[in-house]
C-alpha atoms as a PDB file:
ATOM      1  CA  UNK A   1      -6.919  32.164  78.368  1.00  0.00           C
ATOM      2  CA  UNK A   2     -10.040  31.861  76.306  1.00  0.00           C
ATOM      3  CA  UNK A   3     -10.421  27.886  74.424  1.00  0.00           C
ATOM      4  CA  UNK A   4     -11.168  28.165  71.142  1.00  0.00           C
ATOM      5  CA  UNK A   5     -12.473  25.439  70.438  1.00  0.00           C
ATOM      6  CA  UNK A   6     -15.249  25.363  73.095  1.00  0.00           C
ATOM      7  CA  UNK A   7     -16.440  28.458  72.445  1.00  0.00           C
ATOM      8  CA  UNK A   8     -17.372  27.871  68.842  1.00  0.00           C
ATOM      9  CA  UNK A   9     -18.824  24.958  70.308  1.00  0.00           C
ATOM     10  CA  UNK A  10     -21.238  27.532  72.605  1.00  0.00           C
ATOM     11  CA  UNK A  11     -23.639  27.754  69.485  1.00  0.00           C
ATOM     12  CA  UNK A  12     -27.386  28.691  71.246  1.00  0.00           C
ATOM     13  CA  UNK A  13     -27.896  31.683  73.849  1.00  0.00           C
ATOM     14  CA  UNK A  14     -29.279  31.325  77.406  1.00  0.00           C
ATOM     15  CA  UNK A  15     -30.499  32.907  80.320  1.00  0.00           C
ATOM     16  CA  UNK A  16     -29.832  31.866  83.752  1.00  0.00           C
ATOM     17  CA  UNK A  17     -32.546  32.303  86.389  1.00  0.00           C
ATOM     18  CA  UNK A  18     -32.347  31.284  90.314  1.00  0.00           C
ATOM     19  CA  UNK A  19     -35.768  30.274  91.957  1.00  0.00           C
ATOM     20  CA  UNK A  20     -36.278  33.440  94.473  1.00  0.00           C
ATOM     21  CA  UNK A  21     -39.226  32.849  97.143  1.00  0.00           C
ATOM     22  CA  UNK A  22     -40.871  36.290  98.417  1.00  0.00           C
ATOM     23  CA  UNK A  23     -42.709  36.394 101.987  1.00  0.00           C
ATOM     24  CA  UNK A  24     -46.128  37.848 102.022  1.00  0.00           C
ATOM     25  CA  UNK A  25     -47.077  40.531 104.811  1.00  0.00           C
ATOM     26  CA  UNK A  26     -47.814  37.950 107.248  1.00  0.00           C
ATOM     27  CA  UNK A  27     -44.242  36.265 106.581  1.00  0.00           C
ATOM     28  CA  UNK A  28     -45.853  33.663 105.168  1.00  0.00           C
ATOM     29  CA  UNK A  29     -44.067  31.603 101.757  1.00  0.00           C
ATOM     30  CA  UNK A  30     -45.750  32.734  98.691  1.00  0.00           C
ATOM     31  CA  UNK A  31     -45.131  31.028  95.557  1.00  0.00           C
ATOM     32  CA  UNK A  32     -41.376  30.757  94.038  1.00  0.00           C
ATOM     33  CA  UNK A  33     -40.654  32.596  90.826  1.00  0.00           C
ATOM     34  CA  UNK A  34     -37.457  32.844  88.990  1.00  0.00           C
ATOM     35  CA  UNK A  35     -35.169  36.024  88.854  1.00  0.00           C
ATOM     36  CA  UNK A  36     -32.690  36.143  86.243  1.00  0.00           C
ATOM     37  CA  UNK A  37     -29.206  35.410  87.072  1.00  0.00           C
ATOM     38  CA  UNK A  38     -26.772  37.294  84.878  1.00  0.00           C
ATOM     39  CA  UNK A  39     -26.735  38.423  80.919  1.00  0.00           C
ATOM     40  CA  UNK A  40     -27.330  36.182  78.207  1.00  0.00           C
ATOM     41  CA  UNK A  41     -25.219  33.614  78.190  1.00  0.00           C
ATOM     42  CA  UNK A  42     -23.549  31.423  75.353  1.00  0.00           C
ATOM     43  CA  UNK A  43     -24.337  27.849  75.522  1.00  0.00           C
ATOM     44  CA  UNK A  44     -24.777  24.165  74.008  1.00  0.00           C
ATOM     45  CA  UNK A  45     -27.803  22.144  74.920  1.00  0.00           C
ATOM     46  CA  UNK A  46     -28.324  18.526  73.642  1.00  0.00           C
ATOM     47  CA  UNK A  47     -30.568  15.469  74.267  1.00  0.00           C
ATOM     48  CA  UNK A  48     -28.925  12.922  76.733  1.00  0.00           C
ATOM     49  CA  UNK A  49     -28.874   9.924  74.175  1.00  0.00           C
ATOM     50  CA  UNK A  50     -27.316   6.455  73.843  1.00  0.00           C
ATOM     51  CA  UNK A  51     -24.686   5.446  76.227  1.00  0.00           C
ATOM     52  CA  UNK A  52     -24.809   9.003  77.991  1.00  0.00           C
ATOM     53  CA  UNK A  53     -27.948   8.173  79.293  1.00  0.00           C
ATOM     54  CA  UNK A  54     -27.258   4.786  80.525  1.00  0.00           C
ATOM     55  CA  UNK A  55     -24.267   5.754  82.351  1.00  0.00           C
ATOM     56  CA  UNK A  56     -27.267   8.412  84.046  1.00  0.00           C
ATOM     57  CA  UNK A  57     -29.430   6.107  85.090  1.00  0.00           C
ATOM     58  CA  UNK A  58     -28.948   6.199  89.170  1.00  0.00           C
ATOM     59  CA  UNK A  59     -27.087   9.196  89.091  1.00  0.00           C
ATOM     60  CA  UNK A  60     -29.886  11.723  87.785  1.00  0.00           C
ATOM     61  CA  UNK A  61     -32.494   9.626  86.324  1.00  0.00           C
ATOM     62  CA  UNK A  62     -34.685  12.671  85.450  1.00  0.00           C
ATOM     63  CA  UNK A  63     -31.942  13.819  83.529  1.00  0.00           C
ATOM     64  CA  UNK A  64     -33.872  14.910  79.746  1.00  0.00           C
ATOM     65  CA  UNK A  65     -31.361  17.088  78.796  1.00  0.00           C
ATOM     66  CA  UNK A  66     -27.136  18.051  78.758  1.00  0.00           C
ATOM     67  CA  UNK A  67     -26.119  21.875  78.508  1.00  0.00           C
ATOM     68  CA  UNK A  68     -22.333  23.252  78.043  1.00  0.00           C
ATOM     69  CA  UNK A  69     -21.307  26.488  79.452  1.00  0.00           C
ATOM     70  CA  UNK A  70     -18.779  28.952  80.326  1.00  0.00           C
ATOM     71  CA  UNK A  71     -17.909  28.124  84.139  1.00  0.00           C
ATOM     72  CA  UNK A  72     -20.084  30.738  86.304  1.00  0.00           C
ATOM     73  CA  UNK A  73     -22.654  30.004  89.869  1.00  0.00           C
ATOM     74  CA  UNK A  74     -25.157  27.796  88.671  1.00  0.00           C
ATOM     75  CA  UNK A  75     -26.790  25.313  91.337  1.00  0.00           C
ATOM     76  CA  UNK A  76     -29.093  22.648  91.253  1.00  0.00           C
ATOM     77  CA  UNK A  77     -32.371  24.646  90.719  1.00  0.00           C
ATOM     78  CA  UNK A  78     -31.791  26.922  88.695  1.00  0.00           C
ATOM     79  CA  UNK A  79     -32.898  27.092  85.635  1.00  0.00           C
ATOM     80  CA  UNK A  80     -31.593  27.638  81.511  1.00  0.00           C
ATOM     81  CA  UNK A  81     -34.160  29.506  79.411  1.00  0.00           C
ATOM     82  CA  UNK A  82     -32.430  28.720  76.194  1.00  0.00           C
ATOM     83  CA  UNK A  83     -33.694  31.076  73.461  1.00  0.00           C
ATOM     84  CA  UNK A  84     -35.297  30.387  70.014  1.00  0.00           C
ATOM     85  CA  UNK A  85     -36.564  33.942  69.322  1.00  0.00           C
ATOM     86  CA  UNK A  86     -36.771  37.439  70.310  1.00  0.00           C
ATOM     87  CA  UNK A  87     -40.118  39.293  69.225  1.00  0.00           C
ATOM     88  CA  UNK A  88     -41.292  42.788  70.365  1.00  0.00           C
ATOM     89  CA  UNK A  89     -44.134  44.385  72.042  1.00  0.00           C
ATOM     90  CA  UNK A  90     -46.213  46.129  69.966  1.00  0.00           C
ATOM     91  CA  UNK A  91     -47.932  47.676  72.779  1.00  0.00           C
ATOM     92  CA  UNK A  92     -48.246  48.309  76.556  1.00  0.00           C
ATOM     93  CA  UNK A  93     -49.217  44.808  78.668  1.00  0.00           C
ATOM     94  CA  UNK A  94     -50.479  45.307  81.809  1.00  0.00           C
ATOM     95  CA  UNK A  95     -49.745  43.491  84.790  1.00  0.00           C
ATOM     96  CA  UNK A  96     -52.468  40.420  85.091  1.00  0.00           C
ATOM     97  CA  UNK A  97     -53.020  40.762  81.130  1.00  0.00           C
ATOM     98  CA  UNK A  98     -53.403  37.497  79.556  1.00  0.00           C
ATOM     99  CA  UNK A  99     -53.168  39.024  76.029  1.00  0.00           C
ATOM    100  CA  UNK A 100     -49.608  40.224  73.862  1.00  0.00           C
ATOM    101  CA  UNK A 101     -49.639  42.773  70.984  1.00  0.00           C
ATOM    102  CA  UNK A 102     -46.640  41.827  69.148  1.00  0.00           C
ATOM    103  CA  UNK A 103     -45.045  43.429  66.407  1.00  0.00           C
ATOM    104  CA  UNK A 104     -44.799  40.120  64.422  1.00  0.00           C
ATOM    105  CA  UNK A 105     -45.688  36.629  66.011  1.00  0.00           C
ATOM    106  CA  UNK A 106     -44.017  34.821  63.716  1.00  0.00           C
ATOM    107  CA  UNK A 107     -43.089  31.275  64.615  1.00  0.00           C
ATOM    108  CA  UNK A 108     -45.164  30.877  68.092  1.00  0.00           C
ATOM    109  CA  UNK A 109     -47.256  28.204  68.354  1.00  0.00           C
ATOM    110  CA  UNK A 110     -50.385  27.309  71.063  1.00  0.00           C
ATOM    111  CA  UNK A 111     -47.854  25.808  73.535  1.00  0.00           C
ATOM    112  CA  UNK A 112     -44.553  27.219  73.280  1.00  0.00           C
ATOM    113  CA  UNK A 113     -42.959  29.059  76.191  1.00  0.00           C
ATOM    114  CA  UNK A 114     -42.415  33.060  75.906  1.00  0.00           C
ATOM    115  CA  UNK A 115     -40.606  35.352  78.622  1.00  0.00           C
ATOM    116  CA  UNK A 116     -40.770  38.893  79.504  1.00  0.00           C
ATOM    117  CA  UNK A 117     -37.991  40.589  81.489  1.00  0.00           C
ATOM    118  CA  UNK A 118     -38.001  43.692  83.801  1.00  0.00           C
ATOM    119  CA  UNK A 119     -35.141  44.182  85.446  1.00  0.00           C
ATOM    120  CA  UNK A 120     -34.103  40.763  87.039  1.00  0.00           C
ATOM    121  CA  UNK A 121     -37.785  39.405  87.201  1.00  0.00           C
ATOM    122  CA  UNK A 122     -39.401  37.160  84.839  1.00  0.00           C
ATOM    123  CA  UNK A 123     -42.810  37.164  83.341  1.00  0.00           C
ATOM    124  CA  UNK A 124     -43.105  33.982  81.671  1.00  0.00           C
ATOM    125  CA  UNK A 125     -45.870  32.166  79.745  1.00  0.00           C
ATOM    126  CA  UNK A 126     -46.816  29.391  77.142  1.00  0.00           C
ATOM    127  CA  UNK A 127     -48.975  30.678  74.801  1.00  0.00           C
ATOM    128  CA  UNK A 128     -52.434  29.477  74.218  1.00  0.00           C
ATOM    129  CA  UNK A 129     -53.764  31.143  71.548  1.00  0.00           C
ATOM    130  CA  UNK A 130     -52.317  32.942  68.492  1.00  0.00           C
ATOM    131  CA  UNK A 131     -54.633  35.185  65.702  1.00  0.00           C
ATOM    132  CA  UNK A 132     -52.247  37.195  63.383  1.00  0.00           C
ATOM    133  CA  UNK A 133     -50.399  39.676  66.111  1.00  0.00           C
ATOM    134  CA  UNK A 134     -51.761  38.802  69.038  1.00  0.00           C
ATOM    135  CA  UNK A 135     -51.155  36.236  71.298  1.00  0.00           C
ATOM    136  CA  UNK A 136     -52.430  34.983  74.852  1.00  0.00           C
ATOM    137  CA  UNK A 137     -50.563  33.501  77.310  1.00  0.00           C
ATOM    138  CA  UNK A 138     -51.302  31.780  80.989  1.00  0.00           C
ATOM    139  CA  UNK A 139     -50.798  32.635  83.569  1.00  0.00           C
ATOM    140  CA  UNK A 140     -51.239  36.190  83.287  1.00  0.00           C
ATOM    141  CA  UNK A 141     -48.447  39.022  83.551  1.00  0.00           C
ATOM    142  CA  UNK A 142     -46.924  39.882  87.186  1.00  0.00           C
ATOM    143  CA  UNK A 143     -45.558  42.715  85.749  1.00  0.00           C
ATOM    144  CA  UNK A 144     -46.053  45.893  83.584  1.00  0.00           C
ATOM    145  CA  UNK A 145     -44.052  45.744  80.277  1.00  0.00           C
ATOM    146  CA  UNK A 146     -44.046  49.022  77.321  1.00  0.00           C
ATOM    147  CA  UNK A 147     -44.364  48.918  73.945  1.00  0.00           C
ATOM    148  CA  UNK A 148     -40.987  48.073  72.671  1.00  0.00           C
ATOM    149  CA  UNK A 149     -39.586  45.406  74.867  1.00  0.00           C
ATOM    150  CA  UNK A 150     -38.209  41.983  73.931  1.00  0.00           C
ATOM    151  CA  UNK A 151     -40.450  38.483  74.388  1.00  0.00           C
ATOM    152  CA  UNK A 152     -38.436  36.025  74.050  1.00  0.00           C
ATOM    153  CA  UNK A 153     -39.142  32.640  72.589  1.00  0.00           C
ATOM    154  CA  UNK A 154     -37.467  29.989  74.788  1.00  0.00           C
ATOM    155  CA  UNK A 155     -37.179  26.168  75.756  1.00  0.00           C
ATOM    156  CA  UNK A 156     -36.672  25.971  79.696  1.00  0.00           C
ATOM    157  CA  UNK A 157     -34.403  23.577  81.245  1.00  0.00           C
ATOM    158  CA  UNK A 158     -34.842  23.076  85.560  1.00  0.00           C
ATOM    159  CA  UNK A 159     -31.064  22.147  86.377  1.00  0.00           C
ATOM    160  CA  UNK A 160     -30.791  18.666  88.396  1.00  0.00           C
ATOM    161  CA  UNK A 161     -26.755  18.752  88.372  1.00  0.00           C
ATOM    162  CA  UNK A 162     -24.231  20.750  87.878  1.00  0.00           C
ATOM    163  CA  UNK A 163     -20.642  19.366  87.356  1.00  0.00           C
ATOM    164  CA  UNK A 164     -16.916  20.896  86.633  1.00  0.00           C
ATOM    165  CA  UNK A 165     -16.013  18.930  83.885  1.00  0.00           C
ATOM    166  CA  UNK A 166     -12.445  19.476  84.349  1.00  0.00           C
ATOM    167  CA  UNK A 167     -12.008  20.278  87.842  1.00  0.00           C
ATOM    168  CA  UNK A 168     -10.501  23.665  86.900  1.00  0.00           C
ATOM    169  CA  UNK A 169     -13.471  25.900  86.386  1.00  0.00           C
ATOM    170  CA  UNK A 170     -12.741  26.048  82.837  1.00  0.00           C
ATOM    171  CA  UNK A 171     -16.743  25.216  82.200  1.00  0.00           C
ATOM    172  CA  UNK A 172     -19.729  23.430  83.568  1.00  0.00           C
ATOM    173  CA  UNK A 173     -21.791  20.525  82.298  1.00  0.00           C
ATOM    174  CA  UNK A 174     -25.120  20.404  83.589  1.00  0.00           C
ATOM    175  CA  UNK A 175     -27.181  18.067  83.596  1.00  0.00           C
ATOM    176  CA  UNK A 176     -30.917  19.214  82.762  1.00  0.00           C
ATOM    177  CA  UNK A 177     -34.363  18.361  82.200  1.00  0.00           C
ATOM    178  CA  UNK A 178     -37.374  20.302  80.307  1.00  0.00           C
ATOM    179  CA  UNK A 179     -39.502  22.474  82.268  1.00  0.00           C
ATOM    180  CA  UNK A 180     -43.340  21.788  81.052  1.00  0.00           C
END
């Protein structure tokens, strides 16, 4: 039975992504990236404020951040890539290409955090430069992306807890802070 109530209450839209470590040739630990973790999700994320974040202090001190969601497997780790925006490519971006051609770049800004997706992996980026259309980003691409696809605007949350509210998997809080 679906609440109502809490789901007009789910008023942003988020991506999950799990931290995924790949093992280079000689087995050895290269650096962790995030895969995403599911569709788009509906969610609510607010500051912790006021007596919230008092009643945080020893439990998750690093705690920036409180998100709402739909009960599903998210772990400590993960991460919410809650979106502002959705732009398009313009053009083909090449894997290690620092520069986007977008179709419009309206509303980024030299600091804000874009994604790409392929598949389940993540490109992700903060832009550091914007003239008209084009943007760049650091780092540079992993990946190959066409002409067409979806760069999302987003504010990314690194999850530090992850409670059931209710105890009957009705929906999670999670307690969050901002990934810069």
């Amino acid at each position: 039975m679906r609440d109502a109530a809490f789901e007009a209450a789910l008023n942003q839209r988020a991506w999950v992504c799990r931290a995924r470590v790949r093992l280079a040739g000689d087995l050895a630990a290269m650096t962790p990236g995030y895969e995403l973790n599911g569709e788009l999700e509906a969610a609510r994320v607010q500051p912790v404020e006021g007596a919230a974040k008092d009643s945080l202090v020893g439990q998750i001190p690093t705690a920036t951040h409180v998100a709402y969601v739909r009960y599903q497997d998210l772990r400590v780790g993960d991460c919410l890539a809650v979106v502002d925006g959705e732009l398009r490519l313009a053009a083909d971006a090449t894997q290690g290409s620092e520069g986007l051609s977008l179709q419009s770049a309206d509303g980024l800004v030299v600091g804000a955090i874009v994604q790409l997706h392929s598949g389940t992996t993540i490109d992700e980026g903060v832009i550091t430069g914007v003239n008209e259309n084009d943007v760049t980003i650091t780092p540079g691409l992993q990946h190959t992306h066409t002409a067409g696809e979806a760069v999302w605007m987003v504010n990314v949350y690194l999850v530090d807890g992850v409670f059931d509210v209710a105890g009957v998997r009705h929906h999670l809080k999670l307690m969050m802070r901002e990934k810069r």
